[in-house]
C-alpha atoms as a PDB file:
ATOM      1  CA  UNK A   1      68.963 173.796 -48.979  1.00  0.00           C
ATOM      2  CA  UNK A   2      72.031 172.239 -46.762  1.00  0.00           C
ATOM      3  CA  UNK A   3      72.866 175.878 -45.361  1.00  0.00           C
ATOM      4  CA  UNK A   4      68.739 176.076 -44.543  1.00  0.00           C
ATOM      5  CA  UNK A   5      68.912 172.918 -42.626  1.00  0.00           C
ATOM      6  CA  UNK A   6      72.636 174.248 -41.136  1.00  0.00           C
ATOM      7  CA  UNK A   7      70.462 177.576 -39.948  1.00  0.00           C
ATOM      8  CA  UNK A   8      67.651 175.889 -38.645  1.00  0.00           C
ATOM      9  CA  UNK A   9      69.864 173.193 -36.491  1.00  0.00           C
ATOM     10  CA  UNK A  10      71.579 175.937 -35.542  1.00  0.00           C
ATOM     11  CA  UNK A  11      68.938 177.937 -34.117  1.00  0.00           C
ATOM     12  CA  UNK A  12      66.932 174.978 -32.701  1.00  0.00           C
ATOM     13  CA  UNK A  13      69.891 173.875 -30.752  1.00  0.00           C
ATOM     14  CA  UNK A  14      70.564 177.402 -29.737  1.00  0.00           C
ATOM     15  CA  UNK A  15      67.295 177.720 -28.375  1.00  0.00           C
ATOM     16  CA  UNK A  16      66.995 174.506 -26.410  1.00  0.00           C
ATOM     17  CA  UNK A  17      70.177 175.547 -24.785  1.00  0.00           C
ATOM     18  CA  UNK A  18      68.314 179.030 -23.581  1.00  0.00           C
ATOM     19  CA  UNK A  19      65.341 177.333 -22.170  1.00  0.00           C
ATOM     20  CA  UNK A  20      67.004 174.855 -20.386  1.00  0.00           C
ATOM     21  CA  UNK A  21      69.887 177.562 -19.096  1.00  0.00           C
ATOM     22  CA  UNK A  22      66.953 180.080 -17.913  1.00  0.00           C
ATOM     23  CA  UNK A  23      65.067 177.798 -14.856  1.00  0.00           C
ATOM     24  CA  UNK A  24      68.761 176.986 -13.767  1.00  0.00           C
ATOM     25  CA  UNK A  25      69.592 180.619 -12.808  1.00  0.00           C
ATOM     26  CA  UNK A  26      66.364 181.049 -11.551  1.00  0.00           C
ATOM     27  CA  UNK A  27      66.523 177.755  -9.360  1.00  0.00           C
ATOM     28  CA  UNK A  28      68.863 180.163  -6.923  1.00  0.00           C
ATOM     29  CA  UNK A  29      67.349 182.251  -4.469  1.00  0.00           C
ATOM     30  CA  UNK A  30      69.404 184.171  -2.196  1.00  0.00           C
ATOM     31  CA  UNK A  31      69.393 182.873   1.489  1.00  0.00           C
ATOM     32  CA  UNK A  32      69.797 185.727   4.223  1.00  0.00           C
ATOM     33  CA  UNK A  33      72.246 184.561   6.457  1.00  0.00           C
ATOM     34  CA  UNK A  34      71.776 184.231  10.176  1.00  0.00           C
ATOM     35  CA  UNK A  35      74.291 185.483  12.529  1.00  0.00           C
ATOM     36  CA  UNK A  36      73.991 183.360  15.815  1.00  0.00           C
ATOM     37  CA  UNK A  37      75.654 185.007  19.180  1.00  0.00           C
ATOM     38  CA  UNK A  38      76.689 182.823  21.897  1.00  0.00           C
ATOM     39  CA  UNK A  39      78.750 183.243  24.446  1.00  0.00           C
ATOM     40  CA  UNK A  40      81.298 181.107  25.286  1.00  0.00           C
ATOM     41  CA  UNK A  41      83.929 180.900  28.817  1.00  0.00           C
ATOM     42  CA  UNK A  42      86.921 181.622  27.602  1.00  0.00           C
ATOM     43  CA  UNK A  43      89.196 178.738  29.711  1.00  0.00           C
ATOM     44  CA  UNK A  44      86.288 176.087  28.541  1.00  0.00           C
ATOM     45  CA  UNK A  45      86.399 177.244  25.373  1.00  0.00           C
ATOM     46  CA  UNK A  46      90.978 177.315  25.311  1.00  0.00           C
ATOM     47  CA  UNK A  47      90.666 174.093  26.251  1.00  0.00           C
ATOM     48  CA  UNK A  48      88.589 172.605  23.658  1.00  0.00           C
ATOM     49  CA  UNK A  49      90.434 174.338  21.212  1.00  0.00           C
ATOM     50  CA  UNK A  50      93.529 172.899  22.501  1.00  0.00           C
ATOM     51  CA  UNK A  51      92.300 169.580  22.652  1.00  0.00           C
ATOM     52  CA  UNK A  52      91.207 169.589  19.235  1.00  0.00           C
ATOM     53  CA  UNK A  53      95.091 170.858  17.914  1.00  0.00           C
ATOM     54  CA  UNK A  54      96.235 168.034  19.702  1.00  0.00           C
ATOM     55  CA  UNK A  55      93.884 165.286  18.203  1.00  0.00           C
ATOM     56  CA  UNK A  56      94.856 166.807  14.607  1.00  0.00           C
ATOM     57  CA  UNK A  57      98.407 167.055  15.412  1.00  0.00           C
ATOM     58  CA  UNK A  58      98.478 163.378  16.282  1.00  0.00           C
ATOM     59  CA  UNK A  59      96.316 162.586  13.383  1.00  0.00           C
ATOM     60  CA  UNK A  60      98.412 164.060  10.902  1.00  0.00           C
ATOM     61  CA  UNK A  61     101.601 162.558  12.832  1.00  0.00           C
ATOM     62  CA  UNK A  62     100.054 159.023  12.602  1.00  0.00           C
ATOM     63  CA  UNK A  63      98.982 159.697   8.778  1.00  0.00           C
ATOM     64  CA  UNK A  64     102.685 161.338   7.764  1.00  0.00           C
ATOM     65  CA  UNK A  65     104.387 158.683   9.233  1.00  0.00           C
ATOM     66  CA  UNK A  66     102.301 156.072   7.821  1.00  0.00           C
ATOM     67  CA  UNK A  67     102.718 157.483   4.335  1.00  0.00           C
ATOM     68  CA  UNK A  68     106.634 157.612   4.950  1.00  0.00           C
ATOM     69  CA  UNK A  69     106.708 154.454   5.950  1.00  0.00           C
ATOM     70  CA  UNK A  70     104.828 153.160   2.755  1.00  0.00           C
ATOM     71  CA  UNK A  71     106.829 155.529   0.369  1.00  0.00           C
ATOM     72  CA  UNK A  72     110.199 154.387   1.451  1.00  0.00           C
ATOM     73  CA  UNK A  73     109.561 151.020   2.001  1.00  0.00           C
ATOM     74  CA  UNK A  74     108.861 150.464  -1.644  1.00  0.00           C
ATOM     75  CA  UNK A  75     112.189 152.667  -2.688  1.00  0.00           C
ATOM     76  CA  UNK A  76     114.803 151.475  -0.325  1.00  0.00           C
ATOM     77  CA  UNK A  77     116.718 148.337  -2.902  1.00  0.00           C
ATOM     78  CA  UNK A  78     119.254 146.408  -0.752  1.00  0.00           C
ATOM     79  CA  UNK A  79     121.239 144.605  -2.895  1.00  0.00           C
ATOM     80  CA  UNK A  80     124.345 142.113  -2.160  1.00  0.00           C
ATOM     81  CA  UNK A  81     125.606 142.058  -5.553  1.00  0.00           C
ATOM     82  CA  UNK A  82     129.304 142.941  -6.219  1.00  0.00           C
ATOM     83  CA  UNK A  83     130.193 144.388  -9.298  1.00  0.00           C
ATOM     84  CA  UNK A  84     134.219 144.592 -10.808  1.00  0.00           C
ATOM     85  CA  UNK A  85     135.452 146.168 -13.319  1.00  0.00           C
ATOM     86  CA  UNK A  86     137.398 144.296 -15.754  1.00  0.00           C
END
């Protein structure tokens, strides 16, 4: 009797588990992709790349130092003790 009621758990919860996996996988239809063309000067275009690198590079200056700052300033102990050996 326990092993039928084992089986018949195991099979309901096995089956559950099917139904609800099945609509998942078919919830994903494939998208065709779009390939957009443009075209683009090439000194307007060097020039907003470059200003971008710039912005980041400052960003991440900014950020690093900031995190420096914050990361030593909690490690750096000044201490005026004096110790002697006796």
């Amino acid at each position: 009797m326990l092993t039928r009621n084992l089986l018949l758990t195991a099979l309901a919860a096995t089956a559950s588990l099917h139904v609800l996996a099945e609509p998942a996988a078919a919830e994903a239809p494939a998208v065709p992709k779009v390939i957009v063309e443009r075209s683009v000067e090439a000194p307007s275009f060097r020039a907003e790349i470059e200003s971008y690198m710039r912005e980041v590079s400052e960003r991440a200056r900014t950020t690093i130092g900031e995190d420096l700052r914050r990361e030593l300033g909690q490690k750096v102990v000044i201490s005026n003790e004096l110790r002697t050996r006796g």
